[in-house]
PDB file of N, CA and C in Angstrom:
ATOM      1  N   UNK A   1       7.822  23.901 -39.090  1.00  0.00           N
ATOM      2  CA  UNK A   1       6.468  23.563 -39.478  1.00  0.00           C
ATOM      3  C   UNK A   1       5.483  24.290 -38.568  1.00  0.00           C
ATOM      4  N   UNK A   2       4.320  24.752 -38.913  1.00  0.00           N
ATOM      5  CA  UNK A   2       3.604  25.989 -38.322  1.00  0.00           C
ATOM      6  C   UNK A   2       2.873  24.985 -37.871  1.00  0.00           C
ATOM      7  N   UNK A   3       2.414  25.115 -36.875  1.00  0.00           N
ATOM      8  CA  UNK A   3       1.054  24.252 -35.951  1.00  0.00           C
ATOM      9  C   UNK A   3      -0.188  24.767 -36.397  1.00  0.00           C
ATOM     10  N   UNK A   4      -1.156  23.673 -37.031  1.00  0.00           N
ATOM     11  CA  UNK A   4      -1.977  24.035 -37.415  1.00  0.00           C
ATOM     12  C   UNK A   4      -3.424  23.266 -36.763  1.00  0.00           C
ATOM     13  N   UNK A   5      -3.510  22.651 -35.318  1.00  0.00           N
ATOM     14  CA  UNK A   5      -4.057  22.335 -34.421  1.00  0.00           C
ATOM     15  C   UNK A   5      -4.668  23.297 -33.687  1.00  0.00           C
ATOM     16  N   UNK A   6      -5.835  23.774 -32.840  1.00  0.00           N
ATOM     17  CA  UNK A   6      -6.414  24.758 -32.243  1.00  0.00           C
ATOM     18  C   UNK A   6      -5.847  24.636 -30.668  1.00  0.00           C
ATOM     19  N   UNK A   7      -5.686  22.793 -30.637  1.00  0.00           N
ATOM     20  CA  UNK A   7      -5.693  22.028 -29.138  1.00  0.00           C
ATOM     21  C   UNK A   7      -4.678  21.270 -29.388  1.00  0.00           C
ATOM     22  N   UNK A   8      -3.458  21.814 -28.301  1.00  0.00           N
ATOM     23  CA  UNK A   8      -2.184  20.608 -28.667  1.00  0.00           C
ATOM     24  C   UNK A   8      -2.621  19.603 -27.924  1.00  0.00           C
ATOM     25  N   UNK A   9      -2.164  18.202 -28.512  1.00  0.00           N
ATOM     26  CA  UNK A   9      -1.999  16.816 -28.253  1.00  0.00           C
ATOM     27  C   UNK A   9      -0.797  16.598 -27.309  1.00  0.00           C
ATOM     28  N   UNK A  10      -1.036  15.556 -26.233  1.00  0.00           N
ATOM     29  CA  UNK A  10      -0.257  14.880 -25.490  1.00  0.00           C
ATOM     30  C   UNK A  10      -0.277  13.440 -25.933  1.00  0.00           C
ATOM     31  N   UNK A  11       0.982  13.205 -25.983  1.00  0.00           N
ATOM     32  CA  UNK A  11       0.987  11.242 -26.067  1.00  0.00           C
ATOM     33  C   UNK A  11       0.717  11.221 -24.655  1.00  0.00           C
ATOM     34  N   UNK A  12       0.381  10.216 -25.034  1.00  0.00           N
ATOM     35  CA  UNK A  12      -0.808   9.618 -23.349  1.00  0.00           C
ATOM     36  C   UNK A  12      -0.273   7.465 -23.629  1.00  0.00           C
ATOM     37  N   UNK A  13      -0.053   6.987 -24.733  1.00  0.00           N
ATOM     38  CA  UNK A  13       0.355   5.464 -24.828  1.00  0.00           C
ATOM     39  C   UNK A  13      -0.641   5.037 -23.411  1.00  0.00           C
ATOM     40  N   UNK A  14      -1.713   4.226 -23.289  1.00  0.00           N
ATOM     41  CA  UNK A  14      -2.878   4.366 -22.473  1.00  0.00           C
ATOM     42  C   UNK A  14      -3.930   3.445 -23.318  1.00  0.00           C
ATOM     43  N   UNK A  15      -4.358   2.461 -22.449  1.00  0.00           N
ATOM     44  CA  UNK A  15      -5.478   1.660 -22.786  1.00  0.00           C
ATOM     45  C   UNK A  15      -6.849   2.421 -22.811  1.00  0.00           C
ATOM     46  N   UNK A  16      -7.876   1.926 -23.945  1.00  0.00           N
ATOM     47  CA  UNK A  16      -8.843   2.440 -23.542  1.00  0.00           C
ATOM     48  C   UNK A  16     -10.186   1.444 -24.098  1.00  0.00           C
ATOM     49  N   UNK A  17     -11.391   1.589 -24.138  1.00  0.00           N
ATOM     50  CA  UNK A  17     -11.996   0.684 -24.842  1.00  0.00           C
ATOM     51  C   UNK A  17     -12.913   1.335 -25.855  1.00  0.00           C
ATOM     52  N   UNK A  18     -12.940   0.748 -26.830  1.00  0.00           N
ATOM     53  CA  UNK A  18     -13.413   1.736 -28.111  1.00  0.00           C
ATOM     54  C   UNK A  18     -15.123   0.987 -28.097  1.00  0.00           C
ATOM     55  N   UNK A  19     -16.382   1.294 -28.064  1.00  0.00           N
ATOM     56  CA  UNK A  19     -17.541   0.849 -28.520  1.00  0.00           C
ATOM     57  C   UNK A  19     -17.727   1.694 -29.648  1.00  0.00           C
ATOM     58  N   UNK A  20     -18.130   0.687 -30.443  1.00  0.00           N
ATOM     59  CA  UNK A  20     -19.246   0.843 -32.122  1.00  0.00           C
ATOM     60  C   UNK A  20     -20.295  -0.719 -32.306  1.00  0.00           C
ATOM     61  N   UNK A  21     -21.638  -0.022 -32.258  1.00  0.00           N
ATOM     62  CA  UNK A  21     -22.896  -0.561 -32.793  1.00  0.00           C
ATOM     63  C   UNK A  21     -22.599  -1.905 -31.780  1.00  0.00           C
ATOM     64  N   UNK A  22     -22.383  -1.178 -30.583  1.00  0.00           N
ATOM     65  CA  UNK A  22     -22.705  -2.042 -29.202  1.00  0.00           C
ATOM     66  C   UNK A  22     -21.684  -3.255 -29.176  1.00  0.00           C
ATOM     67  N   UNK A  23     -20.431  -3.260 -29.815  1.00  0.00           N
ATOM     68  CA  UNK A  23     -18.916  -3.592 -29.342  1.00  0.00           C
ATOM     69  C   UNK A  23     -18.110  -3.297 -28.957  1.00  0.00           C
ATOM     70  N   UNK A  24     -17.827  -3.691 -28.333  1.00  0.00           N
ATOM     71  CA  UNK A  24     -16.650  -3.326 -27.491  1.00  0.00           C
ATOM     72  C   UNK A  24     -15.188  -4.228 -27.436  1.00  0.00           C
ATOM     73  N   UNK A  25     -13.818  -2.879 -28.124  1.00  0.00           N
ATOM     74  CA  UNK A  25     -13.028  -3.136 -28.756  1.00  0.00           C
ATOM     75  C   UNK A  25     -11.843  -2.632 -27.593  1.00  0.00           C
ATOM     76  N   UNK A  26     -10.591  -3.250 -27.092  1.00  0.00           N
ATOM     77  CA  UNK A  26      -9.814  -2.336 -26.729  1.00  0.00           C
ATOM     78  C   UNK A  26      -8.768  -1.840 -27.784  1.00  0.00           C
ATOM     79  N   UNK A  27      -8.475  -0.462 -27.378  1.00  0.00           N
ATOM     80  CA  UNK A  27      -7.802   0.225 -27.924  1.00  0.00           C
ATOM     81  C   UNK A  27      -6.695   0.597 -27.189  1.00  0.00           C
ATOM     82  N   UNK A  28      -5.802   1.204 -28.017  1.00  0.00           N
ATOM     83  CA  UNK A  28      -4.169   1.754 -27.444  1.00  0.00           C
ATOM     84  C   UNK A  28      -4.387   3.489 -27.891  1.00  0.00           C
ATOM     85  N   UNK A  29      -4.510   4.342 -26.758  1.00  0.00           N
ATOM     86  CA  UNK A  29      -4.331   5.674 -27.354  1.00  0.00           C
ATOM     87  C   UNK A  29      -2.853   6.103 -27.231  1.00  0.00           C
ATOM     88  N   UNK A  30      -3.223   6.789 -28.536  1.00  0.00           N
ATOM     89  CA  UNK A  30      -1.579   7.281 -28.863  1.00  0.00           C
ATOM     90  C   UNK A  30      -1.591   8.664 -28.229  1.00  0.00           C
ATOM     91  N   UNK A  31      -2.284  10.145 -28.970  1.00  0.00           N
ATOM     92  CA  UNK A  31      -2.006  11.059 -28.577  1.00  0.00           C
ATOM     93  C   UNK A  31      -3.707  11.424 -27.974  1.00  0.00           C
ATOM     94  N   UNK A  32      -3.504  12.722 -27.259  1.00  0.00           N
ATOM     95  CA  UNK A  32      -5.285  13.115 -26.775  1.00  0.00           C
ATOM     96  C   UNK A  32      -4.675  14.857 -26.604  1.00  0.00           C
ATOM     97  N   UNK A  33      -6.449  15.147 -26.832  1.00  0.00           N
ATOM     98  CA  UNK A  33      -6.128  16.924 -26.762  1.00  0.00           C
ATOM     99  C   UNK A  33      -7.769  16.959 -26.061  1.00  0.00           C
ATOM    100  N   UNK A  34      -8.376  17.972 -26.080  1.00  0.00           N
ATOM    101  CA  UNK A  34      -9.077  18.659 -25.713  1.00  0.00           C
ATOM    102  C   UNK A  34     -10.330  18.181 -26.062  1.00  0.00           C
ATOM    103  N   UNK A  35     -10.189  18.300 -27.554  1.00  0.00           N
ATOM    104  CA  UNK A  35     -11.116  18.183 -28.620  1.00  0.00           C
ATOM    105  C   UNK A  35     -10.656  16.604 -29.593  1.00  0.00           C
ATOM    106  N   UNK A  36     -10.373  15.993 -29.107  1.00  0.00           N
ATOM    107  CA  UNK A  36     -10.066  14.963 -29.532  1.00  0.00           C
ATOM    108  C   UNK A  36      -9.330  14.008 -29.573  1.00  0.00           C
ATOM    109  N   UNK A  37      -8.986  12.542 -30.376  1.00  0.00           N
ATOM    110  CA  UNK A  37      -7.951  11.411 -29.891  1.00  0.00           C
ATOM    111  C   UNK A  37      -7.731  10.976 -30.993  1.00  0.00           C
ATOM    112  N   UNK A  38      -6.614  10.026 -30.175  1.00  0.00           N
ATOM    113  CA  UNK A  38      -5.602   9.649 -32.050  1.00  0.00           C
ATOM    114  C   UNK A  38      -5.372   7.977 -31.425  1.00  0.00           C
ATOM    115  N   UNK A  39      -6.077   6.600 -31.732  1.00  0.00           N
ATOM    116  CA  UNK A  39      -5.863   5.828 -31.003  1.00  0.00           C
ATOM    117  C   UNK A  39      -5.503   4.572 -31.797  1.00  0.00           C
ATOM    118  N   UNK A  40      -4.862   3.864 -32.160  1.00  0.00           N
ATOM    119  CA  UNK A  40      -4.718   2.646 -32.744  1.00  0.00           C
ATOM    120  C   UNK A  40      -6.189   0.970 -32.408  1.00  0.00           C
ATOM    121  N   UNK A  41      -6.245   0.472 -33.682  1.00  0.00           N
ATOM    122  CA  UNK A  41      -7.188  -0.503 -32.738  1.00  0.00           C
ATOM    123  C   UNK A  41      -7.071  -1.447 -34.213  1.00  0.00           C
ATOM    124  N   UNK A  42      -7.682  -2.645 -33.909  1.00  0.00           N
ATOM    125  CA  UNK A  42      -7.205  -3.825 -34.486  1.00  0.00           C
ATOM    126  C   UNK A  42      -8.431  -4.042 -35.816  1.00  0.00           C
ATOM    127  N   UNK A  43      -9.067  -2.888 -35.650  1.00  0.00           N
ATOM    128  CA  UNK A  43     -10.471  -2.915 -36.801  1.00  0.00           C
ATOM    129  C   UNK A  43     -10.589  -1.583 -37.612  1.00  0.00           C
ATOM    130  N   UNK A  44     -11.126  -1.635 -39.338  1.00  0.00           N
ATOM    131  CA  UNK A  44     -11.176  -0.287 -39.567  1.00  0.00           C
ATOM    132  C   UNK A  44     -12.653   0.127 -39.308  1.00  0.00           C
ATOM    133  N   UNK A  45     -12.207   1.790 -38.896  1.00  0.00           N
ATOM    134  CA  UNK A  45     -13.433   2.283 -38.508  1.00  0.00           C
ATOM    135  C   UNK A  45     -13.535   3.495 -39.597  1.00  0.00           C
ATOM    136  N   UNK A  46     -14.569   3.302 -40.713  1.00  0.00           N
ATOM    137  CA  UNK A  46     -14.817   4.327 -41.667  1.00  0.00           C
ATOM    138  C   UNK A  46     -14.747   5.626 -41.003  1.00  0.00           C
ATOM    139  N   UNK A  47     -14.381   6.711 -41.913  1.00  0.00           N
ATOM    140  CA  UNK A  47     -14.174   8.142 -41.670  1.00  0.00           C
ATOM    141  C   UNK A  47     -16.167   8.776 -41.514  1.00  0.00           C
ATOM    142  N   UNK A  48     -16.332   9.103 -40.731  1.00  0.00           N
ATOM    143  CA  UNK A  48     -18.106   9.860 -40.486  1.00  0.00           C
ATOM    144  C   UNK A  48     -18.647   9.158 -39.514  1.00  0.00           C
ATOM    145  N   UNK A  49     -18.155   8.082 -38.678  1.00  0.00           N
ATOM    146  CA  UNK A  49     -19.040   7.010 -37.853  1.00  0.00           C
ATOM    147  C   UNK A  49     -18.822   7.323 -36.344  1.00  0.00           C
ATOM    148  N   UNK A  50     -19.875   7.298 -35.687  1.00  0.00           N
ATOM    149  CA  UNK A  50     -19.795   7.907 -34.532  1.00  0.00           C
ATOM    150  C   UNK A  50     -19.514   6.311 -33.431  1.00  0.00           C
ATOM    151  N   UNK A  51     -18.737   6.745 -32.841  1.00  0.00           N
ATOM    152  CA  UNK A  51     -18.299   5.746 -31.427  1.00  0.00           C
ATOM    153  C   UNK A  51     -18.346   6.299 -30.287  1.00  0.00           C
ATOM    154  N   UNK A  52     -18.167   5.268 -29.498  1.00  0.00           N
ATOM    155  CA  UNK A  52     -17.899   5.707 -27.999  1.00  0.00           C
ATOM    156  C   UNK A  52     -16.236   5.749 -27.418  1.00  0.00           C
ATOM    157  N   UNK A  53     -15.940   6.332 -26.972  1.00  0.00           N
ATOM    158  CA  UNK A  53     -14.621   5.692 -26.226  1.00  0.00           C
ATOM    159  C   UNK A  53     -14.314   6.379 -25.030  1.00  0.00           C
ATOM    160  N   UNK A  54     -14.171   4.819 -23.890  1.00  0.00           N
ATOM    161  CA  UNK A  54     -14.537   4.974 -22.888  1.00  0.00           C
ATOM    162  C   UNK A  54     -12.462   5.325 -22.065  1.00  0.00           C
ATOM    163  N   UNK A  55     -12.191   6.213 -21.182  1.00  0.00           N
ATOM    164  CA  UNK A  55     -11.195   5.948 -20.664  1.00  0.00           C
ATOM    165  C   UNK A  55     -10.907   6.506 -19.816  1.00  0.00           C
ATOM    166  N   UNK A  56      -9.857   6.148 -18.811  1.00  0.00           N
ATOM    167  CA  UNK A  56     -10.072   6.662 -17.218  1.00  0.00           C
ATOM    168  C   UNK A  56      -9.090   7.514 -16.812  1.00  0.00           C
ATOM    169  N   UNK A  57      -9.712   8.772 -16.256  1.00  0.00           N
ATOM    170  CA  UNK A  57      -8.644  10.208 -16.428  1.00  0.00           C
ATOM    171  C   UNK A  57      -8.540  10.123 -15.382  1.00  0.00           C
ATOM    172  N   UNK A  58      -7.675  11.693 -15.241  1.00  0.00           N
ATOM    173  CA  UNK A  58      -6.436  11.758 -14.056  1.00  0.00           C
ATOM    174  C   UNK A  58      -7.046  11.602 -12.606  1.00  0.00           C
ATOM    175  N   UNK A  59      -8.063  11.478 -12.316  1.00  0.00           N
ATOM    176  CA  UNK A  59      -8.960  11.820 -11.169  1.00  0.00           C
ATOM    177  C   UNK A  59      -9.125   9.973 -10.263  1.00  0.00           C
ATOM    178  N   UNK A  60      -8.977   9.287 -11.680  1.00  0.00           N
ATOM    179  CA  UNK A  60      -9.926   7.749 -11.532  1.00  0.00           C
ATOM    180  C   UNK A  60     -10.923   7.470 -12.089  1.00  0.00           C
ATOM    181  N   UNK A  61     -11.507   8.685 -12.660  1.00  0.00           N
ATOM    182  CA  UNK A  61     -12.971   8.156 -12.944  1.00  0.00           C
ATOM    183  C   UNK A  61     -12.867   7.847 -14.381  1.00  0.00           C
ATOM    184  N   UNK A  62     -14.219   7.223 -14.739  1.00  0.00           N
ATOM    185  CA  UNK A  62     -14.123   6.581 -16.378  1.00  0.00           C
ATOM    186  C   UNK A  62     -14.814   7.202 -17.116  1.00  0.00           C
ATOM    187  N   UNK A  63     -14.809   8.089 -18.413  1.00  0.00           N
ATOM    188  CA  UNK A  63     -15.311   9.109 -19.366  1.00  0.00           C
ATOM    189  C   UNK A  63     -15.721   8.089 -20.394  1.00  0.00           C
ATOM    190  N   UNK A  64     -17.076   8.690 -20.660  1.00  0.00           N
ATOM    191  CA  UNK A  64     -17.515   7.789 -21.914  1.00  0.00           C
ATOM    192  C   UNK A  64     -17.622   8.850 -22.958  1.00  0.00           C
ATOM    193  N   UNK A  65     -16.743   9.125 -23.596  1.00  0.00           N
ATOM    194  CA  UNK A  65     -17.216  10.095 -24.920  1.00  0.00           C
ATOM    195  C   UNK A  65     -17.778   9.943 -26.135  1.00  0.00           C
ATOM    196  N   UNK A  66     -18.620  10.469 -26.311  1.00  0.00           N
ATOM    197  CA  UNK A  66     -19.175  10.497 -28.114  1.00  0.00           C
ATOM    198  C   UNK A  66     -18.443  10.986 -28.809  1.00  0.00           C
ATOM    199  N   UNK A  67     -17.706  10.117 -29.959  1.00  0.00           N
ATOM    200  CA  UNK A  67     -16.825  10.772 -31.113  1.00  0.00           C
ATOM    201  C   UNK A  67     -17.305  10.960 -31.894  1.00  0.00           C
ATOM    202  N   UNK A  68     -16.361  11.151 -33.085  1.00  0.00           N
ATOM    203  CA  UNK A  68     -17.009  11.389 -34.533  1.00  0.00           C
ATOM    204  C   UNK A  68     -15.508  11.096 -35.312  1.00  0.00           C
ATOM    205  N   UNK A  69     -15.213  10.081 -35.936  1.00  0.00           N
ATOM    206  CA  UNK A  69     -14.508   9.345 -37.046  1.00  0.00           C
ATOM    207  C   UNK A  69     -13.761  10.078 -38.019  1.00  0.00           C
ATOM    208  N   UNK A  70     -12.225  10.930 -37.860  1.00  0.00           N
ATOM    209  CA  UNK A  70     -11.961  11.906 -38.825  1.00  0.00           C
ATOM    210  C   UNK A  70     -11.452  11.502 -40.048  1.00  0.00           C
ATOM    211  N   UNK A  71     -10.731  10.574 -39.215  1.00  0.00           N
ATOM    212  CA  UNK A  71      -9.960   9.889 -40.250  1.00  0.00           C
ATOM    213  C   UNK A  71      -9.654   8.080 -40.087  1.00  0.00           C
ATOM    214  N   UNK A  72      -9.091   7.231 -40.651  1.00  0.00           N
ATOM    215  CA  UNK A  72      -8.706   5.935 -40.062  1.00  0.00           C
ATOM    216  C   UNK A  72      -7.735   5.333 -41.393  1.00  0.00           C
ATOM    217  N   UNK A  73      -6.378   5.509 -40.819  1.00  0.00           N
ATOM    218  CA  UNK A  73      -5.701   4.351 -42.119  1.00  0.00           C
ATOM    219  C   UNK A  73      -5.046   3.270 -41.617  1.00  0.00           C
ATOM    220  N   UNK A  74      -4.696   2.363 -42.494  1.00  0.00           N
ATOM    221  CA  UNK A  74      -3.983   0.656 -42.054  1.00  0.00           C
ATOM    222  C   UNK A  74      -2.349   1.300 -41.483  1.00  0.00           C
ATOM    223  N   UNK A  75      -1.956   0.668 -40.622  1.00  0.00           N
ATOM    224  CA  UNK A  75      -0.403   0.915 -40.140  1.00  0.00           C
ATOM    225  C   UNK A  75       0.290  -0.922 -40.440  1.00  0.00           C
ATOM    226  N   UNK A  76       1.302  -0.709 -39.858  1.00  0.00           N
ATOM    227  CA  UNK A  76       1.559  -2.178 -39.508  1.00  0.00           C
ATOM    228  C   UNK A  76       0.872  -2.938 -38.811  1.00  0.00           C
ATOM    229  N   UNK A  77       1.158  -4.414 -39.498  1.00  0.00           N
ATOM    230  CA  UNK A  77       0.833  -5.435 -37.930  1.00  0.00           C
ATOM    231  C   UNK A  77      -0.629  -5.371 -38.460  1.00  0.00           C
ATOM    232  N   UNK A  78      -1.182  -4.698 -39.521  1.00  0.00           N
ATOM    233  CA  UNK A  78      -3.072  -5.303 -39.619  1.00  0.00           C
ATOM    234  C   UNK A  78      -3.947  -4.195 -38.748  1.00  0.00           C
ATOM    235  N   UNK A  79      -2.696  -3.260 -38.337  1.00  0.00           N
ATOM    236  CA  UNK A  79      -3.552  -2.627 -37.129  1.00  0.00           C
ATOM    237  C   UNK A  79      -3.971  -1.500 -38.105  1.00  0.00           C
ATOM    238  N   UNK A  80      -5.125  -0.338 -37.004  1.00  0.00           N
ATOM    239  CA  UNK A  80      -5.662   1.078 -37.653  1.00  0.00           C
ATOM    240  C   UNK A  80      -5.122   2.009 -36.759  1.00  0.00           C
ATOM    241  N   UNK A  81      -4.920   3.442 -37.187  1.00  0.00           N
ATOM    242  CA  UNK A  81      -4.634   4.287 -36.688  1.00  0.00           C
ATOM    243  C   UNK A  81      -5.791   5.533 -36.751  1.00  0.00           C
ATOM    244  N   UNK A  82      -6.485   5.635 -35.758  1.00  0.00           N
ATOM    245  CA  UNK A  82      -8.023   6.385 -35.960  1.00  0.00           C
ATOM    246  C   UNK A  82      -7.533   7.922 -34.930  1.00  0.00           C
ATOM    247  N   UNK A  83      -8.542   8.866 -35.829  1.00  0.00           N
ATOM    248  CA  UNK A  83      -8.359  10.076 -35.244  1.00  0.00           C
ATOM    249  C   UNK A  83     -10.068  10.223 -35.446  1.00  0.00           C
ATOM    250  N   UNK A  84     -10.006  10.882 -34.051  1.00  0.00           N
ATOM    251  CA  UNK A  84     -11.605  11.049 -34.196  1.00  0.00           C
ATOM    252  C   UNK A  84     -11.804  12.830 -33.039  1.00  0.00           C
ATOM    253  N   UNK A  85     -13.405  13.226 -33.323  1.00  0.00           N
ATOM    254  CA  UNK A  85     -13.392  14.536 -32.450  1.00  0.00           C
ATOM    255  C   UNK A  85     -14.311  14.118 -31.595  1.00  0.00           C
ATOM    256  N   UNK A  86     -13.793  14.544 -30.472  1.00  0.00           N
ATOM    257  CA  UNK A  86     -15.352  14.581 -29.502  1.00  0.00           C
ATOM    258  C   UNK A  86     -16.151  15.575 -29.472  1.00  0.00           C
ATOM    259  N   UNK A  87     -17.641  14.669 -29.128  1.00  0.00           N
ATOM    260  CA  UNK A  87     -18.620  15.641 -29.465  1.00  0.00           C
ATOM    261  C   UNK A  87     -19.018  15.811 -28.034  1.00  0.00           C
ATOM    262  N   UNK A  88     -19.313  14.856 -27.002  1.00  0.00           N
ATOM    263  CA  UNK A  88     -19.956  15.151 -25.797  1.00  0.00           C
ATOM    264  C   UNK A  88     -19.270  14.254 -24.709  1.00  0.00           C
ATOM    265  N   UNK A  89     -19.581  14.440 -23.523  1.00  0.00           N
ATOM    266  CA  UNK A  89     -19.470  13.348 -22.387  1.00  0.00           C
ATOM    267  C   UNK A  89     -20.751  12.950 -22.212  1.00  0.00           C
ATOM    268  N   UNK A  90     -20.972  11.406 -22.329  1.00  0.00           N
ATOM    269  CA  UNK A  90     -21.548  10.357 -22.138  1.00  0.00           C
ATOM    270  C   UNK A  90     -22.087  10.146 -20.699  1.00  0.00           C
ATOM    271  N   UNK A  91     -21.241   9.818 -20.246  1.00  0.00           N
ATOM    272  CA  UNK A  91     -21.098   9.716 -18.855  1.00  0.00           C
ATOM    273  C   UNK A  91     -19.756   9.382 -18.179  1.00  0.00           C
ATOM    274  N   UNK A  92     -20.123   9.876 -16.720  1.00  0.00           N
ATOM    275  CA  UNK A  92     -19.202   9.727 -15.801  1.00  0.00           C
ATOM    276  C   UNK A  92     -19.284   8.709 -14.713  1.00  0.00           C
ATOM    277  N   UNK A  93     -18.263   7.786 -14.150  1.00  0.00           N
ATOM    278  CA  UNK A  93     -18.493   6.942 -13.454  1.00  0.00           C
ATOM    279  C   UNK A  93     -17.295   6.600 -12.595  1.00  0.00           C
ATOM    280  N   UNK A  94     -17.177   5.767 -11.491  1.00  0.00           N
ATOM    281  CA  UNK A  94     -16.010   5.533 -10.822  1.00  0.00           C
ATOM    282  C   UNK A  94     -15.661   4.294 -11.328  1.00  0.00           C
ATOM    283  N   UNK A  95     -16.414   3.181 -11.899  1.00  0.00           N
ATOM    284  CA  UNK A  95     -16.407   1.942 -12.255  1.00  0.00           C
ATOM    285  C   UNK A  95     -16.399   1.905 -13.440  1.00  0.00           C
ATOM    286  N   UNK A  96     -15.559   0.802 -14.282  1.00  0.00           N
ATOM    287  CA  UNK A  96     -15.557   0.312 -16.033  1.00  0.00           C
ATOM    288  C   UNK A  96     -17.094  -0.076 -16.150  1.00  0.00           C
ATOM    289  N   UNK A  97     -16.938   0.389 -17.399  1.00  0.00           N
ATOM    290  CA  UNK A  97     -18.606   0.051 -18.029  1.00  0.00           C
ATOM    291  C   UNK A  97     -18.346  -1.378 -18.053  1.00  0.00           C
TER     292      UNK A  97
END
């Protein structure tokens, strides 16, 4: 199968916390690349909707990124499986929002 990704993905299995329209959801990320994340979460999030998701890289510190919603379908268990792109860093911090 030909790779048709620009940015390979790492499974990362990694907590993170997902905000939309000023909630805040935790999430389970599955895979992460460059340009984007693939994360499971317990709500559907329509395909076009912009979120936040906040999570703490190799350094310690906590990344707040602006996404953008590529995709989202039902898995087991009631849960979602969301792929989304990032658009920017938010902010940077040593402390959880």
């Amino acid at each position: 199968m030909q790779q048709t990704r620009k940015f390979p993905r790492i499974i990362l299995h990694s907590y993170a916390q997902l905000i939309d329209s000023n909630n805040k959801t935790q999430i389970f990320i599955y895979d992460f690349s460059q340009m984007g994340i693939g994360f499971v979460c317990s709500k559907s999030i329509p395909p076009k909707t912009f979120i936040s998701v906040i999570y703490k890289n190799e350094q310690g510190l906590f990344i707040r990124m602006k996404s953008y919603v590529k995709h989202s379908r039902l898995i087991k268990g009631n849960n979602f499986f969301v792929g989304a792109q990032f658009i920017a860093i938010e902010s940077k911090s040593d402390r959880a929002a």
